[in-house]
C-alpha atoms as a PDB file:
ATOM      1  CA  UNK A   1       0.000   0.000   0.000  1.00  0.00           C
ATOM      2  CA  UNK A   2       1.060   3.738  -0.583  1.00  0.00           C
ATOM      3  CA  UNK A   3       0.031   6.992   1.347  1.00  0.00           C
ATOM      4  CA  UNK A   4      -1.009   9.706  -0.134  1.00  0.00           C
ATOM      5  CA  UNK A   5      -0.271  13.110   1.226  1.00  0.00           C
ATOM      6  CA  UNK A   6      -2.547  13.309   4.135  1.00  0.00           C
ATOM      7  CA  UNK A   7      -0.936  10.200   5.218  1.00  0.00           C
ATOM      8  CA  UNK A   8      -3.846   7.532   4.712  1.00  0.00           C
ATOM      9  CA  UNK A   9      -2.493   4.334   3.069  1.00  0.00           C
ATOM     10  CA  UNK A  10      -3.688   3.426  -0.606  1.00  0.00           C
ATOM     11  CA  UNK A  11      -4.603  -0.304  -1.822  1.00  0.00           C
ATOM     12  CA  UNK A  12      -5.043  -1.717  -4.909  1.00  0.00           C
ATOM     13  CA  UNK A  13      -8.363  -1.429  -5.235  1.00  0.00           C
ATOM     14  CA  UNK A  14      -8.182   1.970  -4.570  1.00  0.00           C
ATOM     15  CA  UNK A  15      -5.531   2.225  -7.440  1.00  0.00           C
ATOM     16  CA  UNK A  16      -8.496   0.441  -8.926  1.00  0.00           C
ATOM     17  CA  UNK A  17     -10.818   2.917  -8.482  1.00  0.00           C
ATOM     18  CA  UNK A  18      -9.060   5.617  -9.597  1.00  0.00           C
ATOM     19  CA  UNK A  19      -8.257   4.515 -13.053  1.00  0.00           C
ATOM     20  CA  UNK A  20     -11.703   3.567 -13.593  1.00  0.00           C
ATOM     21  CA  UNK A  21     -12.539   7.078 -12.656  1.00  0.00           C
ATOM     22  CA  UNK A  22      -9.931   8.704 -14.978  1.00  0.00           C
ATOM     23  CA  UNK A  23      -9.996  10.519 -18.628  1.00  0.00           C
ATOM     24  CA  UNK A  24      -8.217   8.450 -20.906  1.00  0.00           C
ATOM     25  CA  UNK A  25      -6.269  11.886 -22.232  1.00  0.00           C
ATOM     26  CA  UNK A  26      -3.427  10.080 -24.728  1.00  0.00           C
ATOM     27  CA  UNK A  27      -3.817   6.309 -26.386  1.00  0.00           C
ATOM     28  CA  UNK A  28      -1.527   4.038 -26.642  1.00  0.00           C
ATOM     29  CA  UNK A  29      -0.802   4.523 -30.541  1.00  0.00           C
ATOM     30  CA  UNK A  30      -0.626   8.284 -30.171  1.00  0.00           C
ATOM     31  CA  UNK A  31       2.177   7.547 -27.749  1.00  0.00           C
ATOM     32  CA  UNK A  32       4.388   5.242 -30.171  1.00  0.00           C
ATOM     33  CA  UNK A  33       3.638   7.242 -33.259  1.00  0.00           C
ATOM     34  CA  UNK A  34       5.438  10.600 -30.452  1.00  0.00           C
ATOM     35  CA  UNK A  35       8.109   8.082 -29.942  1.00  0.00           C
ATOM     36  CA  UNK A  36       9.002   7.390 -33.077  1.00  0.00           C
ATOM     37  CA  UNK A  37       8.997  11.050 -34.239  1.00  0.00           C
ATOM     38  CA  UNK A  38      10.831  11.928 -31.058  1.00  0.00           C
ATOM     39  CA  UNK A  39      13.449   9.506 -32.062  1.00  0.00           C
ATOM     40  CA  UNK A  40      14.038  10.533 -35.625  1.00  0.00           C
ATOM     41  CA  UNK A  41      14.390  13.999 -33.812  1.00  0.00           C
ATOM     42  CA  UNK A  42      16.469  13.097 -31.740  1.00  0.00           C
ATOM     43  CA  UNK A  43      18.567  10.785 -34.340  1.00  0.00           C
ATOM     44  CA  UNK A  44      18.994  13.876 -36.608  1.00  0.00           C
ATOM     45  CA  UNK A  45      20.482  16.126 -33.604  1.00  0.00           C
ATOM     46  CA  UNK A  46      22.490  13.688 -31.937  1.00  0.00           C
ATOM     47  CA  UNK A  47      23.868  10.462 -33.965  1.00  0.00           C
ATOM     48  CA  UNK A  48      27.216  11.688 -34.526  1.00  0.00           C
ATOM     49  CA  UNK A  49      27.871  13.041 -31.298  1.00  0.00           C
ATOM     50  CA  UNK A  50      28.742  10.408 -28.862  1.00  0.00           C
ATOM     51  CA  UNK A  51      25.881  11.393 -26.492  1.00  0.00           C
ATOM     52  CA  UNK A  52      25.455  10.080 -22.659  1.00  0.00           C
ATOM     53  CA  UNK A  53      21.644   9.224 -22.412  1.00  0.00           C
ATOM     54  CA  UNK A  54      20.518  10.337 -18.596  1.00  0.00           C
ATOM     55  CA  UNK A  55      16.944   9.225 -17.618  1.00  0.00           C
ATOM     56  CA  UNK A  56      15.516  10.306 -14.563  1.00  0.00           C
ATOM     57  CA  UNK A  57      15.133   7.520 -12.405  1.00  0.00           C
ATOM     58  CA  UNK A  58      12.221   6.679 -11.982  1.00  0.00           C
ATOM     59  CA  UNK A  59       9.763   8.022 -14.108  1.00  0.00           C
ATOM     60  CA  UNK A  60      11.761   8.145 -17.128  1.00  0.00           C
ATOM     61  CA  UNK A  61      12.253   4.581 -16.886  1.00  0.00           C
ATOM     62  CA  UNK A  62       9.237   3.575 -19.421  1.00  0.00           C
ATOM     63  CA  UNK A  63       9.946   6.173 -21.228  1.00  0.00           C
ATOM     64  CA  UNK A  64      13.429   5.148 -21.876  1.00  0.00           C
ATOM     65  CA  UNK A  65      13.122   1.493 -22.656  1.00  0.00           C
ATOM     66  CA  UNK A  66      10.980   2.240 -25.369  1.00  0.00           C
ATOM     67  CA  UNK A  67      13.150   5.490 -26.779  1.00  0.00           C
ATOM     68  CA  UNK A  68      16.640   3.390 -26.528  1.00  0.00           C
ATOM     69  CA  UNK A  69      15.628   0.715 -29.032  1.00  0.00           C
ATOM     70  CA  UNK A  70      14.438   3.217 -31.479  1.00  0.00           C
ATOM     71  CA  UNK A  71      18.051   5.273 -31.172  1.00  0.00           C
ATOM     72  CA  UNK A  72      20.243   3.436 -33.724  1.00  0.00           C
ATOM     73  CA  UNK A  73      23.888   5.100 -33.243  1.00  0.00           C
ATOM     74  CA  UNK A  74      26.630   4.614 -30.778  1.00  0.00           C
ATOM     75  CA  UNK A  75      25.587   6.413 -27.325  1.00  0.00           C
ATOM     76  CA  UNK A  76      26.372   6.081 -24.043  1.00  0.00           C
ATOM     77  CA  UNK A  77      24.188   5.438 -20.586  1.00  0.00           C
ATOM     78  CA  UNK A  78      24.110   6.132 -17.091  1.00  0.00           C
ATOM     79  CA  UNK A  79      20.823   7.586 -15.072  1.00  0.00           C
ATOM     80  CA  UNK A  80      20.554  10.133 -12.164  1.00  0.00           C
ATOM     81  CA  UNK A  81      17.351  10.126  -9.586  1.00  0.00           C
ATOM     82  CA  UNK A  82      16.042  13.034  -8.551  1.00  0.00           C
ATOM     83  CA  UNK A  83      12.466  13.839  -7.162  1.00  0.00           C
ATOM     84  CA  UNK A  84      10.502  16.491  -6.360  1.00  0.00           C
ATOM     85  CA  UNK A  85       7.796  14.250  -5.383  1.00  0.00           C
ATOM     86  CA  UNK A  86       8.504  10.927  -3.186  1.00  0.00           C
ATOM     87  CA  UNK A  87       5.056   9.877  -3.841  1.00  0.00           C
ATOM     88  CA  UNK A  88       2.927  12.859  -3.222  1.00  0.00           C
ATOM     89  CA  UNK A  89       1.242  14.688  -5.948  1.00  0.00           C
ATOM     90  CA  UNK A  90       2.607  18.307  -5.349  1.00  0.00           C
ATOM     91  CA  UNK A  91       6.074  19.106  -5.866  1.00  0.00           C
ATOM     92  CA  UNK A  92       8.941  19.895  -3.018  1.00  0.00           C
ATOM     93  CA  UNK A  93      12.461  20.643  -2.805  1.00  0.00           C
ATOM     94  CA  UNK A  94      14.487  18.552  -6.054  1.00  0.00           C
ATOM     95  CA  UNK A  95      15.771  16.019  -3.797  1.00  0.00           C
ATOM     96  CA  UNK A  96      19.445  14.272  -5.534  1.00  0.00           C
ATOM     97  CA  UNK A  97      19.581  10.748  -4.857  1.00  0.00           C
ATOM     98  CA  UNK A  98      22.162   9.254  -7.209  1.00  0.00           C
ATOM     99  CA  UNK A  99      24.123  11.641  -9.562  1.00  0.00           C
ATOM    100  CA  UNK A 100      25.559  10.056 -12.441  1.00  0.00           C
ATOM    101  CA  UNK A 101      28.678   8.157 -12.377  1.00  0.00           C
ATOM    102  CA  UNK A 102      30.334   9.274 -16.207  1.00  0.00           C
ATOM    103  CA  UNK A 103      32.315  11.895 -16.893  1.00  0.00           C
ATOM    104  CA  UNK A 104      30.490  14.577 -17.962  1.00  0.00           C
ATOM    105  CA  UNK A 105      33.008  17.082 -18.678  1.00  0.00           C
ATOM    106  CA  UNK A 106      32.728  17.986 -21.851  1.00  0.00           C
ATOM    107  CA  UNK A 107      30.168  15.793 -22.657  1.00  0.00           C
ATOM    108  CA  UNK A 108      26.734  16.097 -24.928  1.00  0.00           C
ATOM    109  CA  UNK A 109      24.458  14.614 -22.670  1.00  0.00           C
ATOM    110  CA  UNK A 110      20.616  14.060 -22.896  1.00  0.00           C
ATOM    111  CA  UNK A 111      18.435  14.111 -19.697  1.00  0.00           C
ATOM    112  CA  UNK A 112      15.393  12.539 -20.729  1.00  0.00           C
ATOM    113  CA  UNK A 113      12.444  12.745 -17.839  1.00  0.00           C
ATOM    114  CA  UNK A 114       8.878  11.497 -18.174  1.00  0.00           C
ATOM    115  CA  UNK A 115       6.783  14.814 -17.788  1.00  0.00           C
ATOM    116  CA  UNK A 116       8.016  18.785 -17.647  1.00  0.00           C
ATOM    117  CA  UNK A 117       5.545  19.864 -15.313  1.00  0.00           C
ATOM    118  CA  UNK A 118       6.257  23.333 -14.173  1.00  0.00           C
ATOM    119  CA  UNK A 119      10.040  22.797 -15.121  1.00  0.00           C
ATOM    120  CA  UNK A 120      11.928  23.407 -11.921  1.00  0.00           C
ATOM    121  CA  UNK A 121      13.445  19.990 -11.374  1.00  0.00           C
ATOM    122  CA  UNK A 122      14.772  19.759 -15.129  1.00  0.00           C
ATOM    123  CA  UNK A 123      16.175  23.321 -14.736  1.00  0.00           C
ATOM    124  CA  UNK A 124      18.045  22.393 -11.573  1.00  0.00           C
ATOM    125  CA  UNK A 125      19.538  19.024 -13.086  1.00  0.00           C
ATOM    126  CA  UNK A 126      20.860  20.972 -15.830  1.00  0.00           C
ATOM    127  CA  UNK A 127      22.150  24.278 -13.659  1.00  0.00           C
ATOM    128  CA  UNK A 128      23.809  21.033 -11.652  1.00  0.00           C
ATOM    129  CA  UNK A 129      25.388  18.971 -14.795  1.00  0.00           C
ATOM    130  CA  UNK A 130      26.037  22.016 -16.691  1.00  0.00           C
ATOM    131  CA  UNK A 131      27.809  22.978 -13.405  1.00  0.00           C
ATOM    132  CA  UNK A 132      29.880  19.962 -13.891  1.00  0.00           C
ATOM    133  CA  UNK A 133      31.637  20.992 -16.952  1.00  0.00           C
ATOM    134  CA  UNK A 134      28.821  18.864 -19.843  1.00  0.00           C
ATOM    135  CA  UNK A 135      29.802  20.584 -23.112  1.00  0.00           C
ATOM    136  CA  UNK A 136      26.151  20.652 -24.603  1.00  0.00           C
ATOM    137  CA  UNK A 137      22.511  20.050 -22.844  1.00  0.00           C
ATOM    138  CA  UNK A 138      19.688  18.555 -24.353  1.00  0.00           C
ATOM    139  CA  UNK A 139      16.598  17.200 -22.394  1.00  0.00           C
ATOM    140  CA  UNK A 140      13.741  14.897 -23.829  1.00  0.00           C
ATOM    141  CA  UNK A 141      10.511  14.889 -21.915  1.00  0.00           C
ATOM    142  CA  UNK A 142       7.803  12.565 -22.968  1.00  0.00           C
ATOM    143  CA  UNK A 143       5.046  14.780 -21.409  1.00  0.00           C
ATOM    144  CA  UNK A 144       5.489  18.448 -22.009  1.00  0.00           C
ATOM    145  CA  UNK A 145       2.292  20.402 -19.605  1.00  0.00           C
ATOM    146  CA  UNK A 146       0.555  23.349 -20.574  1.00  0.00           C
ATOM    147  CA  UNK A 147       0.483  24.868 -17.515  1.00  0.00           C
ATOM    148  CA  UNK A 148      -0.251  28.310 -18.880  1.00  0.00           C
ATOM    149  CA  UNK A 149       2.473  30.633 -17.288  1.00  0.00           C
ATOM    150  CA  UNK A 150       6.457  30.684 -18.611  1.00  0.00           C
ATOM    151  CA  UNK A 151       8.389  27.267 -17.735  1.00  0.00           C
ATOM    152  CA  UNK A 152      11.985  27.863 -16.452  1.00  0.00           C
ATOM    153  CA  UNK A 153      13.216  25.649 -19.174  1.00  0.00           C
ATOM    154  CA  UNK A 154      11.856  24.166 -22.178  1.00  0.00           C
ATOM    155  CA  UNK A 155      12.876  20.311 -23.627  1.00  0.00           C
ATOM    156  CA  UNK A 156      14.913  20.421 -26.767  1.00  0.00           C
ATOM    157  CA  UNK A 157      12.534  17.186 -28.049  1.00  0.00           C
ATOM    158  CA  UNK A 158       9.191  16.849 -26.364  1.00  0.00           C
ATOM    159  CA  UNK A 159       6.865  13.577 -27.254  1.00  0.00           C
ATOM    160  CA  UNK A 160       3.300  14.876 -26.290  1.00  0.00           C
ATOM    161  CA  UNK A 161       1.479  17.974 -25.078  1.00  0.00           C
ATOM    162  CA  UNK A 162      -0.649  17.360 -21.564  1.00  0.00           C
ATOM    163  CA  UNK A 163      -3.651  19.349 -20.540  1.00  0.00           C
ATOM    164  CA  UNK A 164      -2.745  21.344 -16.654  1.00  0.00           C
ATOM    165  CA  UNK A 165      -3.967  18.122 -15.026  1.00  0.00           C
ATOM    166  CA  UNK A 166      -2.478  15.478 -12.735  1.00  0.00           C
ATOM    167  CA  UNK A 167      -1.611  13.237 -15.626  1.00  0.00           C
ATOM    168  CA  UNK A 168      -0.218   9.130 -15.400  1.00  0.00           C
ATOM    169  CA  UNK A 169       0.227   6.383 -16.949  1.00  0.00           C
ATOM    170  CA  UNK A 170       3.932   5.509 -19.517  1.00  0.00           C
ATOM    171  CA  UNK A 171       5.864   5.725 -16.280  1.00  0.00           C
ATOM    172  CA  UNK A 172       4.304   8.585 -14.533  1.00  0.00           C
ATOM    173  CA  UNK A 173       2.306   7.533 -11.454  1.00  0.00           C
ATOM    174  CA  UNK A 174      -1.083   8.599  -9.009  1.00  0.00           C
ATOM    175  CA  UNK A 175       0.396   7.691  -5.829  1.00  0.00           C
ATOM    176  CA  UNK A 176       3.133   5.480  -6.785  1.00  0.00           C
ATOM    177  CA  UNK A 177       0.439   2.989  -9.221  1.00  0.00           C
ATOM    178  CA  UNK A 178       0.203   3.031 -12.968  1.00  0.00           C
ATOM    179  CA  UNK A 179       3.352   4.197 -13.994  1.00  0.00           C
ATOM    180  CA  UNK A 180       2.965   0.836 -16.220  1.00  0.00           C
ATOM    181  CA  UNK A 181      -0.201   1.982 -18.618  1.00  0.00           C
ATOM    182  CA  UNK A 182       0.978   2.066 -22.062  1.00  0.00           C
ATOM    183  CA  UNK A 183      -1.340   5.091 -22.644  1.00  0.00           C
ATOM    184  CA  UNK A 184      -1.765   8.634 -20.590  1.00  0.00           C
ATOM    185  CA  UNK A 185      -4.339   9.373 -18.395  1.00  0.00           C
ATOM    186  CA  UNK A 186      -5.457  12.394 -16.427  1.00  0.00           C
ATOM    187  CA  UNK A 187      -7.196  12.399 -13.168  1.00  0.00           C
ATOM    188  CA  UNK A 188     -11.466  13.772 -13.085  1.00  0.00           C
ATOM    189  CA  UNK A 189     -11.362  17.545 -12.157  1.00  0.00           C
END
């Protein structure tokens, strides 16, 4: 079981429950026709650059296992986890857990992340790795969300466009569940 943010403990049929409730917002085929344009993107910028891949652990993680496949040139791979979250639905402090272990100094590296919500943790991994001497930054978010104000940063390749809900499904979750839906899906308003 998981808790949400006032602390009381969520089952699986209350994971259930609220999928059953939810607005089905992006379908599966709409998501692998955005990954395959978001790897010829990304293939176009990036084959002949020797890039280190950085998901962040660990709602890039679906995400990623689909987008690596489709990325048919020599790259490299490590991860970093950061969160903003820790299993509650409004953002925090960015919180570093693991930093990658590469060299990043002078590097092309691209951070790819499930969702750029209002953009602050995205901005503060690449103030941090840019910090570290990477040569060039690029950032790949799967879910870009129009939250209707400016974004501190905006992702160089972006796979979808998300209405200003609380959005899950292809590895982002609703209190730690569904991060394994192959389609997006927003909560009821």
């Amino acid at each position: 079981m998981n808790r949400l943010e006032s602390g009381v403990q969520v089952d699986k049929q209350e994971a259930r429950r609220v999928l059953d409730s939810a607005e089905l917002i992006c379908p599966e085929g709409k998501v692998k026709a955005a990954l395959e344009r978001m790897a010829a993107e990304i293939t176009a910028k990036l084959s002949d650059s020797n890039p280190l891949i950085l998901p962040v652990m660990g709602g890039a993680v679906v995400f990623t296992g689909h987008l690596l496949p489709m990325l048919r040139f020599p790259l490299e791979f490590d991860y970093l986890h950061v969160s903003r979250y820790n299993g509650r639905t409004r953002g925090a402090q960015v919180e570093w857990k693991v930093a990658p272990r590469s060299d990043l100094r002078g590097r092309t590296v691209l951070v790819l992340d499930d969702i750029l919500d209002e953009g602050n943790t995205l901005a503060a991994i690449r103030e941090r790795l840019l910090g570290e001497g990477v040569g060039h930054f690029y950032s790949a978010v799967f879910a870009d969300k129009e939250i209707g104000r400016p974004k501190p940063i905006s992702a160089d390749f972006v796979g979808v466009r998300v209405p200003d809900r609380y959005v899950f499904g292809f590895g982002m979750d609703v209190n730690e569940y569904w991060r394994n839906l192959p389609a997006i899906y927003a909560l009821k308003s």
